[in-house]
N, C-alpha and C. Protein backbone atom coordinates (compact mmCIF):
# COMPACT_ATOMS: atom_id res chain seq x y z
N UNK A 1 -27.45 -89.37 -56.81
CA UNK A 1 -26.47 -88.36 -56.50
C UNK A 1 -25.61 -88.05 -57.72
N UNK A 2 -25.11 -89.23 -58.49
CA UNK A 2 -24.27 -88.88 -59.65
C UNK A 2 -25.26 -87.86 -60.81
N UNK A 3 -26.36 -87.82 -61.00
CA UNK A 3 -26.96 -87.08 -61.51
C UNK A 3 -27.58 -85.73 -61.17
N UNK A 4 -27.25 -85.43 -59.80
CA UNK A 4 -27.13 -83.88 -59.65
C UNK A 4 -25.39 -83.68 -60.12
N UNK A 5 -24.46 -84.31 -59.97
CA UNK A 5 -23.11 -83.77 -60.12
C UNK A 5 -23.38 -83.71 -61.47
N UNK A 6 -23.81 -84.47 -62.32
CA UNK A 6 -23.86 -84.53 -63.87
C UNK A 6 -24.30 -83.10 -64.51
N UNK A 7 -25.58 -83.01 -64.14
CA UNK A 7 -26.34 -82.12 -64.44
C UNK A 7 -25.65 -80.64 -63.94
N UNK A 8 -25.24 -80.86 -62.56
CA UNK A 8 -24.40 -79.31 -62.29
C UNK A 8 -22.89 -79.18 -63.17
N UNK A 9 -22.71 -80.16 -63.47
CA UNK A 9 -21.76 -79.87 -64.34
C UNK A 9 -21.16 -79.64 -65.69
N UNK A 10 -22.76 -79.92 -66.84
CA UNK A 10 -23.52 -79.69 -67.96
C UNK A 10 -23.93 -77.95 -67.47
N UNK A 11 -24.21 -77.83 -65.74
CA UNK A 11 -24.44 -76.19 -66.12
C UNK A 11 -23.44 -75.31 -66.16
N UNK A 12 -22.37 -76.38 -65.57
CA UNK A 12 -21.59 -75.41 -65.29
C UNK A 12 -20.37 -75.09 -66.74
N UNK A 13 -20.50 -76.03 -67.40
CA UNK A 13 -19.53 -75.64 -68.49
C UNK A 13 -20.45 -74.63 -69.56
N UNK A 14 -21.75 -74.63 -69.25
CA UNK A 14 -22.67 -74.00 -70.22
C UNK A 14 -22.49 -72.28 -70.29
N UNK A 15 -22.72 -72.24 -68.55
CA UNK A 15 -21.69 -70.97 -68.16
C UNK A 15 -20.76 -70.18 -68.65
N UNK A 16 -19.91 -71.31 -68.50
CA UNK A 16 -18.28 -70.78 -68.96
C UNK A 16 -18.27 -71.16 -70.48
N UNK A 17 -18.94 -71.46 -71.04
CA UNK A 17 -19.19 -71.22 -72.53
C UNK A 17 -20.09 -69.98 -72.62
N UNK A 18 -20.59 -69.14 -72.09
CA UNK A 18 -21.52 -68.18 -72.14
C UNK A 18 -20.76 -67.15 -71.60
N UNK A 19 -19.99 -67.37 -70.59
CA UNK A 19 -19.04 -66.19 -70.19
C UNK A 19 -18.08 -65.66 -71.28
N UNK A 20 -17.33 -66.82 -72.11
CA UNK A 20 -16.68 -66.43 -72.94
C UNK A 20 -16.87 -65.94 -73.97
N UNK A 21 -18.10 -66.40 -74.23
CA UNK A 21 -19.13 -65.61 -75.44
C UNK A 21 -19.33 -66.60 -77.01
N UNK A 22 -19.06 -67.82 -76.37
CA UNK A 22 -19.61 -69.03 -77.47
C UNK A 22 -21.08 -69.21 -77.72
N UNK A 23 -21.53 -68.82 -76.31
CA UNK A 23 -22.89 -69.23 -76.32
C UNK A 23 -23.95 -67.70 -76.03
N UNK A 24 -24.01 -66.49 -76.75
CA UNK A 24 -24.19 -65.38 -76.04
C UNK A 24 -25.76 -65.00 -75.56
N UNK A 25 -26.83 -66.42 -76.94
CA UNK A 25 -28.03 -65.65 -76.08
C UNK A 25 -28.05 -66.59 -74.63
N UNK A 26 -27.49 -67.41 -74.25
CA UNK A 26 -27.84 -67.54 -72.65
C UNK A 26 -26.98 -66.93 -71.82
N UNK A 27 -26.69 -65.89 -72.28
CA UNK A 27 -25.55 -65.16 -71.51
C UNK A 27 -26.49 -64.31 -71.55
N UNK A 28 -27.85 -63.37 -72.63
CA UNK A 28 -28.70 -63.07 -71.95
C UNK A 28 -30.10 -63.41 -71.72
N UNK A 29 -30.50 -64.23 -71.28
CA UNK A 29 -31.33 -64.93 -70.61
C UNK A 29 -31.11 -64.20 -69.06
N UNK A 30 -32.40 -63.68 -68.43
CA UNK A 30 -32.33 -63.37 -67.05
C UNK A 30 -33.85 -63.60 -66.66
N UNK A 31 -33.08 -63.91 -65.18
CA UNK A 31 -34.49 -64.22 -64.27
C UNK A 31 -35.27 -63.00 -63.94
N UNK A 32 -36.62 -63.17 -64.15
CA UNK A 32 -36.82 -61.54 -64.08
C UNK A 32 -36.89 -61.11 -62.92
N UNK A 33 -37.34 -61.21 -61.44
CA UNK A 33 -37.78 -60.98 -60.19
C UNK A 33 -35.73 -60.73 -59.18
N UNK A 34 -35.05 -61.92 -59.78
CA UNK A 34 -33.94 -61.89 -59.32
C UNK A 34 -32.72 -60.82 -59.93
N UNK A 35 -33.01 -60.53 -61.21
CA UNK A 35 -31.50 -59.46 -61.65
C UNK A 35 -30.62 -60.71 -62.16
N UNK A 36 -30.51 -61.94 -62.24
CA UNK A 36 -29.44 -62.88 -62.24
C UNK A 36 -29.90 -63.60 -63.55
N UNK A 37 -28.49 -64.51 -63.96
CA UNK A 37 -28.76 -65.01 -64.98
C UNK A 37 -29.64 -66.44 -64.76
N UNK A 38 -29.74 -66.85 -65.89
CA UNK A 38 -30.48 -68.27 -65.79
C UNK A 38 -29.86 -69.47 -65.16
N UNK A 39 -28.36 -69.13 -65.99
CA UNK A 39 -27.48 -70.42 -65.50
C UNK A 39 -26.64 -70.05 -64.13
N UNK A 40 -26.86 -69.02 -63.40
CA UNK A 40 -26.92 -68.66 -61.95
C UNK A 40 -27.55 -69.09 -61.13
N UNK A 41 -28.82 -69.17 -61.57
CA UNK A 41 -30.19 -69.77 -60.99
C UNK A 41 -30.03 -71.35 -60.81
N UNK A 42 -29.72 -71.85 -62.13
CA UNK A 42 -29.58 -73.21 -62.28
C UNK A 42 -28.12 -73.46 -61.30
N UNK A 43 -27.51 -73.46 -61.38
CA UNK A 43 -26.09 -73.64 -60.38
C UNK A 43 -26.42 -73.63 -59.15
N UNK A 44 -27.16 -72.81 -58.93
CA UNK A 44 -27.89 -72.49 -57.49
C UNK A 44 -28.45 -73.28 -57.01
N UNK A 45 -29.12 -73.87 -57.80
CA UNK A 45 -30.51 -75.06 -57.37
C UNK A 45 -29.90 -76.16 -57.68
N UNK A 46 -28.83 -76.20 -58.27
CA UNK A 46 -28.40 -78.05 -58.19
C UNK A 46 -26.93 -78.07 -57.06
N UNK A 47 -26.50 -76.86 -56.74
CA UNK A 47 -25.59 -76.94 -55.92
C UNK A 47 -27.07 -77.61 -54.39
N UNK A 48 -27.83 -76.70 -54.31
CA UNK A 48 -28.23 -76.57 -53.05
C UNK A 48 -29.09 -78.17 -53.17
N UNK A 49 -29.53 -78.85 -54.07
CA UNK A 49 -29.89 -80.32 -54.60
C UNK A 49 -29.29 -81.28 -53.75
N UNK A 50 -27.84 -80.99 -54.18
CA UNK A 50 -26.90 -81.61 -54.36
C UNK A 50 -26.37 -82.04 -52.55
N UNK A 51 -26.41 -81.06 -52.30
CA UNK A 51 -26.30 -80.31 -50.75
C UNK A 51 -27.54 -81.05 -49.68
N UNK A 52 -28.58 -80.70 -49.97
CA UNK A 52 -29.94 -81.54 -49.82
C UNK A 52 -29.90 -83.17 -49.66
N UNK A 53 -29.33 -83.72 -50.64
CA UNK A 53 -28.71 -85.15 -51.00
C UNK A 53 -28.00 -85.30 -49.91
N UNK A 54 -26.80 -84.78 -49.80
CA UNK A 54 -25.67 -85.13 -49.00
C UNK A 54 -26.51 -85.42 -47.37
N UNK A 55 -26.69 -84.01 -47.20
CA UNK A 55 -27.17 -84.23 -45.58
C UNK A 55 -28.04 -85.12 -45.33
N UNK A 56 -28.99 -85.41 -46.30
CA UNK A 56 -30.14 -86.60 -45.90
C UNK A 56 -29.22 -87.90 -46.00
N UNK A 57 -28.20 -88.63 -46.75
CA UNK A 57 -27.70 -89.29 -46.75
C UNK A 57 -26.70 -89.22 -45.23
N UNK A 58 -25.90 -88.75 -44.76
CA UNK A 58 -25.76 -88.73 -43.69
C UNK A 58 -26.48 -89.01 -42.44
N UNK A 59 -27.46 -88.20 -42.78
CA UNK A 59 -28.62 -88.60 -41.54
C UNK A 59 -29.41 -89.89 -41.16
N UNK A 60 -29.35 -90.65 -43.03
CA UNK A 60 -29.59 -91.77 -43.22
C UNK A 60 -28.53 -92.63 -42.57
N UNK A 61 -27.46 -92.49 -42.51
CA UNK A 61 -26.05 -93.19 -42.26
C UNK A 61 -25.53 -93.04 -40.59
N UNK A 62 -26.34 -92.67 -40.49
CA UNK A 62 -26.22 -92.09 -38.61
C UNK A 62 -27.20 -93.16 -38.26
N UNK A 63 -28.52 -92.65 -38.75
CA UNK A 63 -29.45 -93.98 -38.17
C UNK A 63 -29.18 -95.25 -38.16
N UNK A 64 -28.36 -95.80 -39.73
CA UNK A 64 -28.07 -97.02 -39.73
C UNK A 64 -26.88 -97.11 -38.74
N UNK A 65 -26.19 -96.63 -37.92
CA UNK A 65 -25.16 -96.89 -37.31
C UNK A 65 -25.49 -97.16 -35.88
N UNK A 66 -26.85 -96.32 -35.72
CA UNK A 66 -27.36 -96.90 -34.39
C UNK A 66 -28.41 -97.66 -34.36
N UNK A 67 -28.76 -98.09 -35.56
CA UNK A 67 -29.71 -99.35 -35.22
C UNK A 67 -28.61 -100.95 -35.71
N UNK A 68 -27.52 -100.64 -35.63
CA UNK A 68 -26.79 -101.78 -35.99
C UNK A 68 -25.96 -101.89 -34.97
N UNK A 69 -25.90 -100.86 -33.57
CA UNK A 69 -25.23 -100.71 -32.38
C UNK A 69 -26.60 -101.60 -31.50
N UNK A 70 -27.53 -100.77 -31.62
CA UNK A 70 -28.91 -101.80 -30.93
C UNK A 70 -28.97 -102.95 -30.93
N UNK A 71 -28.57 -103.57 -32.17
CA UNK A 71 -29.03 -105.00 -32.31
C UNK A 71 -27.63 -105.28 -31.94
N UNK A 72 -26.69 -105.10 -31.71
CA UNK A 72 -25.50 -105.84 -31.24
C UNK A 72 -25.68 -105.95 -30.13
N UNK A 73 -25.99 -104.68 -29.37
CA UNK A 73 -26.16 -104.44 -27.77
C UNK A 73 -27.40 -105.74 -27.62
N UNK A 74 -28.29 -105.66 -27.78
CA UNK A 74 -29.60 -106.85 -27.46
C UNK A 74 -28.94 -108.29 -27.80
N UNK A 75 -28.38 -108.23 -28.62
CA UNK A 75 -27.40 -109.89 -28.99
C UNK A 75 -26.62 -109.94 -27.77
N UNK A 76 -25.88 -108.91 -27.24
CA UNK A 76 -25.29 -109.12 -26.00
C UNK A 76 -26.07 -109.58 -24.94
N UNK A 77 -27.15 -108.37 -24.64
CA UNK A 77 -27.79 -108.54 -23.62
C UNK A 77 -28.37 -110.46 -23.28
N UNK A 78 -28.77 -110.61 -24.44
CA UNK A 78 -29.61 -112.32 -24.55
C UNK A 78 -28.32 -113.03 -24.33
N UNK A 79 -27.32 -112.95 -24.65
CA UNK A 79 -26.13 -113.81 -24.08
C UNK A 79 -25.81 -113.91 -22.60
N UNK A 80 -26.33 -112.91 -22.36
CA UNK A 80 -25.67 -112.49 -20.74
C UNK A 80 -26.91 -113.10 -19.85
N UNK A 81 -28.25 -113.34 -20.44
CA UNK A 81 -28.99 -113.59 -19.57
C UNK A 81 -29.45 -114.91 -19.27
């Protein structure tokens, strides 16, 4: 995970060095099919990465919460019986 934030954030200053006009040929660099720039594209795909990450980690973190409710519940149950 720290290496999509890394990487989106290497694009994102690359950007704003290109907006300001430090960096001007990737300011023109364009995607050809889209109209958009490169480092548009790239922002795009490590935001949505990044995004990707998160929710699977959650989903991961849900499961572990109910298979650690299961095994408590069955530790109960064998006590009780």
């Amino acid at each position: 995970m720290i290496w999509w934030i890394l990487l989106l954030a290497i694009v994102v200053i690359l950007s704003y060095l290109s907006d300001v006009g430090l960096l001007p040929f990737i300011h023109e660099l364009r995607v050809p099919y889209l109209n958009a720039s490169l480092l548009s594209l790239l922002i795009l795909l490590c935001t949505l990465g990044v995004l990707g990450r998160m929710l699977y980690k959650v989903k991961k973190g849900k499961t572990e919460i109910l298979a650690r409710r299961i095994m408590e519940l069955e530790k109960a149950l064998k006590k009780k019986e």
